[in-house]
C-alpha atoms as a PDB file:
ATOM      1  CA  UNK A   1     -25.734  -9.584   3.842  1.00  0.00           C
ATOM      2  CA  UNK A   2     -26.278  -6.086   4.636  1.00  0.00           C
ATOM      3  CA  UNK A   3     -23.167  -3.818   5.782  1.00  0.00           C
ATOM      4  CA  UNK A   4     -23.233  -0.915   7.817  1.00  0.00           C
ATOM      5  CA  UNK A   5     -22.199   2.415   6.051  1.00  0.00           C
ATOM      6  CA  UNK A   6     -18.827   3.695   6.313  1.00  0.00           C
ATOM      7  CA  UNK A   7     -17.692   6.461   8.593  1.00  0.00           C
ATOM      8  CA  UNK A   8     -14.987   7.577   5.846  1.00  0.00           C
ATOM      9  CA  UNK A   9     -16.153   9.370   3.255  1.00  0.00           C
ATOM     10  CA  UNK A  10     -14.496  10.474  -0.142  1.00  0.00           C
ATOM     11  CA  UNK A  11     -11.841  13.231   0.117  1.00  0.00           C
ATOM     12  CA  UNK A  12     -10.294  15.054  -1.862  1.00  0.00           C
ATOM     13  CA  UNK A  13      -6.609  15.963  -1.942  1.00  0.00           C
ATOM     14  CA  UNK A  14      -6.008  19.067  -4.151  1.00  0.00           C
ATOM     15  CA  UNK A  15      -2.821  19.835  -6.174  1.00  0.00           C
ATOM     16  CA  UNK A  16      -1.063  22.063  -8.004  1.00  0.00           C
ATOM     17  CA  UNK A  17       0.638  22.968 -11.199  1.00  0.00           C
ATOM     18  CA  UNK A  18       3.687  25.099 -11.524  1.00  0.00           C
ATOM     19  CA  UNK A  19       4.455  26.512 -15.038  1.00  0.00           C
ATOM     20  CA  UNK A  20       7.742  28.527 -15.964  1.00  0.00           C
ATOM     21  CA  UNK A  21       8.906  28.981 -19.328  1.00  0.00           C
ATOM     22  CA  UNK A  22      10.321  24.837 -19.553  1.00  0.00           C
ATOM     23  CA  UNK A  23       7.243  23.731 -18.830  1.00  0.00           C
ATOM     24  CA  UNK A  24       4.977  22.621 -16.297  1.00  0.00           C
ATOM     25  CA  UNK A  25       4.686  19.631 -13.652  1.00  0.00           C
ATOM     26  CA  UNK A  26       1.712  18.525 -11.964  1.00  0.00           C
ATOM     27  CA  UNK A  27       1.614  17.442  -8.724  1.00  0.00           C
ATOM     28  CA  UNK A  28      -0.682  16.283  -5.200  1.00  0.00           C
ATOM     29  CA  UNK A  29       1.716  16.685  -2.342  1.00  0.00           C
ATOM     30  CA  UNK A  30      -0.763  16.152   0.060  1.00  0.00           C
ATOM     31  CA  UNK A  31      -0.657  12.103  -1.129  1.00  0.00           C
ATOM     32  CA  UNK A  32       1.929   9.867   0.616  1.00  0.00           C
ATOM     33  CA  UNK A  33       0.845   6.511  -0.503  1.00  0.00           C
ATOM     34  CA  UNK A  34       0.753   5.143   3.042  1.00  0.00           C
ATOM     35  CA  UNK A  35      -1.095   1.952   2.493  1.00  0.00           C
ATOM     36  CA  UNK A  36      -0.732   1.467  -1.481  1.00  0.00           C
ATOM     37  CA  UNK A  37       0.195  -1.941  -2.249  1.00  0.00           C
ATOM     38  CA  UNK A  38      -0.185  -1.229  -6.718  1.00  0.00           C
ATOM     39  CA  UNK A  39      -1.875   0.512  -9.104  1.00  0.00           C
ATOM     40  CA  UNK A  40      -3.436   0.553 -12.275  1.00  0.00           C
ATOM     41  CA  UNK A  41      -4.415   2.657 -15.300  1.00  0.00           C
ATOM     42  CA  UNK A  42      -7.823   2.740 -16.781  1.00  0.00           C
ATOM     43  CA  UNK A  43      -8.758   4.371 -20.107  1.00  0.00           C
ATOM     44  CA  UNK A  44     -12.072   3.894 -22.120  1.00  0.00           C
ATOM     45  CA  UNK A  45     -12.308   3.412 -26.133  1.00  0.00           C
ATOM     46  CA  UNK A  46     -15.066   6.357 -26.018  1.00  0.00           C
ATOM     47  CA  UNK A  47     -15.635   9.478 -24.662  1.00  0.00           C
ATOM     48  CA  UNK A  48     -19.254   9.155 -22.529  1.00  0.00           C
ATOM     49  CA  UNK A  49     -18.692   5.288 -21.428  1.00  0.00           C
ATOM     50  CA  UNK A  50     -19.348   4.664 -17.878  1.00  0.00           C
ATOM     51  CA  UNK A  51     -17.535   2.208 -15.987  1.00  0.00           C
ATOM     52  CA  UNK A  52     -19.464   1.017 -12.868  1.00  0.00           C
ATOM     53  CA  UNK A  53     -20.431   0.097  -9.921  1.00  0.00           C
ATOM     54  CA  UNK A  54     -17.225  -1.684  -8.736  1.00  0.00           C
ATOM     55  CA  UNK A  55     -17.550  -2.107  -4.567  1.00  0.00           C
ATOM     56  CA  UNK A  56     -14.807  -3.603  -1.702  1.00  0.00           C
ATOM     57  CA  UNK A  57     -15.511  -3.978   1.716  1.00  0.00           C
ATOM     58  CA  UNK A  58     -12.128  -3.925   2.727  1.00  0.00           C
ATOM     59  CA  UNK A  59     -10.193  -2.140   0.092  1.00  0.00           C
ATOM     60  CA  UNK A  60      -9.841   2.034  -0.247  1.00  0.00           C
ATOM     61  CA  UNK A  61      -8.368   3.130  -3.601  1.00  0.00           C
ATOM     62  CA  UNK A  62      -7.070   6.773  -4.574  1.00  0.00           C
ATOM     63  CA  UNK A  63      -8.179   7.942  -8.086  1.00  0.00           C
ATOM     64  CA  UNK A  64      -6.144  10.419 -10.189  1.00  0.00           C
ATOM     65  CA  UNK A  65      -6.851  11.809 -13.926  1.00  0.00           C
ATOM     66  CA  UNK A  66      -3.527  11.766 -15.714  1.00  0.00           C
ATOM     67  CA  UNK A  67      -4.988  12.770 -19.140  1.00  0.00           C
ATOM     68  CA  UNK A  68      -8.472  14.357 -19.823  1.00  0.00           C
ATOM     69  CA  UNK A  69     -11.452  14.521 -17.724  1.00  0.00           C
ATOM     70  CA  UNK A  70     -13.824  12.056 -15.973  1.00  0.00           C
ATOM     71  CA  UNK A  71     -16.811  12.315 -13.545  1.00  0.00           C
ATOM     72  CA  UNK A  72     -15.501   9.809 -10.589  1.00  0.00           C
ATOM     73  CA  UNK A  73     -18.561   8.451  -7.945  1.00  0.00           C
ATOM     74  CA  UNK A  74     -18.783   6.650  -5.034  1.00  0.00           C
ATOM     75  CA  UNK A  75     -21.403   5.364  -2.908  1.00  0.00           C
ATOM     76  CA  UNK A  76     -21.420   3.467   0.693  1.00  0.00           C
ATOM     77  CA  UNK A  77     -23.284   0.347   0.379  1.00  0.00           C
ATOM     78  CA  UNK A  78     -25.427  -0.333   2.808  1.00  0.00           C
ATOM     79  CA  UNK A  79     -26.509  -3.622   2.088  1.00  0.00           C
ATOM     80  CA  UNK A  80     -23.902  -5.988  -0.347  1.00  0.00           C
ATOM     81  CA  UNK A  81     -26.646  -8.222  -1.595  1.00  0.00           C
ATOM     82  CA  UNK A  82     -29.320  -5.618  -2.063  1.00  0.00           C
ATOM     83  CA  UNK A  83     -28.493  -2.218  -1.978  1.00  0.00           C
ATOM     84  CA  UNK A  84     -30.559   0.834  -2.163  1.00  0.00           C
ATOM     85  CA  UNK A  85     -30.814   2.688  -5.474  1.00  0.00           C
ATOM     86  CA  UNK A  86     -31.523   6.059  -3.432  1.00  0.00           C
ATOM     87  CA  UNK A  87     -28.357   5.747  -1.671  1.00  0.00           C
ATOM     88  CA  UNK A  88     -26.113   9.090  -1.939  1.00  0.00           C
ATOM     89  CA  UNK A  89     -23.620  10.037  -4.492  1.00  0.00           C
ATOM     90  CA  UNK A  90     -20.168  11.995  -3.880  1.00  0.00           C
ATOM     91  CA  UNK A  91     -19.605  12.633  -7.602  1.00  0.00           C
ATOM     92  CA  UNK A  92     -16.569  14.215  -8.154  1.00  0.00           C
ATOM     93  CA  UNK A  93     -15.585  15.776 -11.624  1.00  0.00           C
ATOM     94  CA  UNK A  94     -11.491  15.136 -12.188  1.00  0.00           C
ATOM     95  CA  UNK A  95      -9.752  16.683 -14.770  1.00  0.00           C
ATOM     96  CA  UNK A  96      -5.753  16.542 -15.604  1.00  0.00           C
ATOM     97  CA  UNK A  97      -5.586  20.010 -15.709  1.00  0.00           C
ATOM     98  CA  UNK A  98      -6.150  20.457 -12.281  1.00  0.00           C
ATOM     99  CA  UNK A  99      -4.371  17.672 -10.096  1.00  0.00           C
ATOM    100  CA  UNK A 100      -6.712  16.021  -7.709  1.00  0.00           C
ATOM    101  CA  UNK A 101      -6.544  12.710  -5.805  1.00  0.00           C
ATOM    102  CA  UNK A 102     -10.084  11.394  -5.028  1.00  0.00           C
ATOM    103  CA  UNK A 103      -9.940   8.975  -1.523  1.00  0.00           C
ATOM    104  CA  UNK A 104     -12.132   6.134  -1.849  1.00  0.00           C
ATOM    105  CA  UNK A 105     -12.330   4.507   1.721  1.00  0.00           C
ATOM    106  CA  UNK A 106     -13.529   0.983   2.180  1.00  0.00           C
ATOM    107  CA  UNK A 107     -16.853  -0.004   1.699  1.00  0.00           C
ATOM    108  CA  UNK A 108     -18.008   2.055  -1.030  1.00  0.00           C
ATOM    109  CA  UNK A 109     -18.644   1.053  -4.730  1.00  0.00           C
ATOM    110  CA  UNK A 110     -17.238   3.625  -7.232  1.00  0.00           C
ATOM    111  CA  UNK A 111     -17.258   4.132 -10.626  1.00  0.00           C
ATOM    112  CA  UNK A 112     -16.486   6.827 -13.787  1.00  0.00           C
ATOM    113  CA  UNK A 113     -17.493   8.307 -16.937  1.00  0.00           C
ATOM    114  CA  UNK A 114     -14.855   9.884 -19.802  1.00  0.00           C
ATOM    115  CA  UNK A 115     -15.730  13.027 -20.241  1.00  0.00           C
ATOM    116  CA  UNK A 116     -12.369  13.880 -22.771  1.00  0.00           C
ATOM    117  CA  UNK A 117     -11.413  11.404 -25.591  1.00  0.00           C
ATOM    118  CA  UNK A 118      -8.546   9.611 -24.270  1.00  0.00           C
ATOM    119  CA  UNK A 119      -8.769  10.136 -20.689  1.00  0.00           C
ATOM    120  CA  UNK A 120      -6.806   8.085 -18.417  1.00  0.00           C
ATOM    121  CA  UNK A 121      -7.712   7.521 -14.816  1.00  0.00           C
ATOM    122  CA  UNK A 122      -4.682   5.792 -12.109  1.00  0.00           C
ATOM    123  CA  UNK A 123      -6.204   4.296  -9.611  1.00  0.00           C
ATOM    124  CA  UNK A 124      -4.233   3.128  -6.688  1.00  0.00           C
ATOM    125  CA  UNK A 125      -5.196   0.600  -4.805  1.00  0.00           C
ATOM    126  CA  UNK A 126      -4.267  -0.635  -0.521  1.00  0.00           C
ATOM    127  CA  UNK A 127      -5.001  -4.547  -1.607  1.00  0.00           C
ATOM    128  CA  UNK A 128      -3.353  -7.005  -3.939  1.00  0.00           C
ATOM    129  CA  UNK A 129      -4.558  -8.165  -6.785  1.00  0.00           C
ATOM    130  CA  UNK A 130      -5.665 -11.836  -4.781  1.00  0.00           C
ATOM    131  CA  UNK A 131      -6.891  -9.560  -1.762  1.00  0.00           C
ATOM    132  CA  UNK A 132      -8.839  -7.540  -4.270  1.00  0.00           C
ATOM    133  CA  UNK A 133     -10.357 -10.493  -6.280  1.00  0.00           C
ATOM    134  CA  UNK A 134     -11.389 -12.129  -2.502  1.00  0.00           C
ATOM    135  CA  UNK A 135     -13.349  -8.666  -1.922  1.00  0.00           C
ATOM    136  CA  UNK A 136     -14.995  -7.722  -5.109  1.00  0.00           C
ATOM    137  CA  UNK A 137     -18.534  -6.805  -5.708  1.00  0.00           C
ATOM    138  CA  UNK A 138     -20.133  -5.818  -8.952  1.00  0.00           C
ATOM    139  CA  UNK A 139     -23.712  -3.523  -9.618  1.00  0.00           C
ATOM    140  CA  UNK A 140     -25.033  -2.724 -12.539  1.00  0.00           C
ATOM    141  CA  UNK A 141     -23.729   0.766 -14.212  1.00  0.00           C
ATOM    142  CA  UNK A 142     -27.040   2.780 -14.060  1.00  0.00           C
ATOM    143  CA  UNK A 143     -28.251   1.334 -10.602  1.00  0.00           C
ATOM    144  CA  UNK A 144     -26.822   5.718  -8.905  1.00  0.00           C
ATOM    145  CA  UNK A 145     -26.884   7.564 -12.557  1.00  0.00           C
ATOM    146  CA  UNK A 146     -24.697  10.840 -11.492  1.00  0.00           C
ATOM    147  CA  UNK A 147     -23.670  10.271 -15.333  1.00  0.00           C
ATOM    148  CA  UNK A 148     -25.720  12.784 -16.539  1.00  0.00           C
ATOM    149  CA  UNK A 149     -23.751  16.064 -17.763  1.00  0.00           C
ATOM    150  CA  UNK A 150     -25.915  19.027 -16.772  1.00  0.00           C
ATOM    151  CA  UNK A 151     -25.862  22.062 -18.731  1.00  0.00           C
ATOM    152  CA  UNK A 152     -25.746  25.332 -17.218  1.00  0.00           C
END
């Protein structure tokens, strides 16, 4: 069944951290959870493992680092059956140290790599766990490869 592309695309919402001599907090004021219905935490065993390509039609998730650093992508389908490996990648790197929220809208498949030993990704999520399940599409990891670190 193909699908037409999106008209969202991924945003992000930048953040902040303050730091005074007690210490520091973290935070993304521009995110008001309008829509969130849960969320989860994600972590990977290695640094370098790449979970993905995890796609919804209907639900958008927000995506934050809480510990280390991950490259986060996402990519409109446009076709759910079949669809193109030459699509576009917004590939986003995240780290902890500087607060971001990454907006995933509907209809995009999205995915991440740890780039820190025992990074931790939140994702929050506007569907249930049953709406979820009802709207869940798998890819292979490697069929968009923005995993690659490039060296400069």
């Amino acid at each position: 069944m193909s699908a037409t592309p999106p008209a969202a695309r991924p945003t992000l919402l930048e953040g902040g951290l303050a730091v005074d001599d007690r210490g520091q907090v973290a935070f993304v004021n521009g995110f008001g959870f309008e829509g969130v219905r849960r969320f989860y935490a994600v972590s990977n065993h290695a640094r370098g493992f790449v979970r993905a390509w995890h796609a919804h039609r209907h639900e958008a998730k927000y995506v934050w680092v809480s510990r280390g650093a991950a490259i986060v992508a996402a990519v409109a389908v446009d076709d759910w059956d079949s669809p193109s490996p030459d699509l576009p990648v917004h590939r986003h790197v995240l780290a902890a140290e500087r607060p971001q929220i990454l907006h995933i809208p509907a209809g995009y498949a999205n995915g991440f790599m740890s780039l820190a030993d025992d990074t931790q990704l939140v994702f929050f999520s506007t569907s249930t766990v049953e709406e979820s399940r009802a709207d869940d599409v798998r890819y292979p990891a490697r069929l968009w490869n923005p995993w690659t670190v490039e060296e400069r």
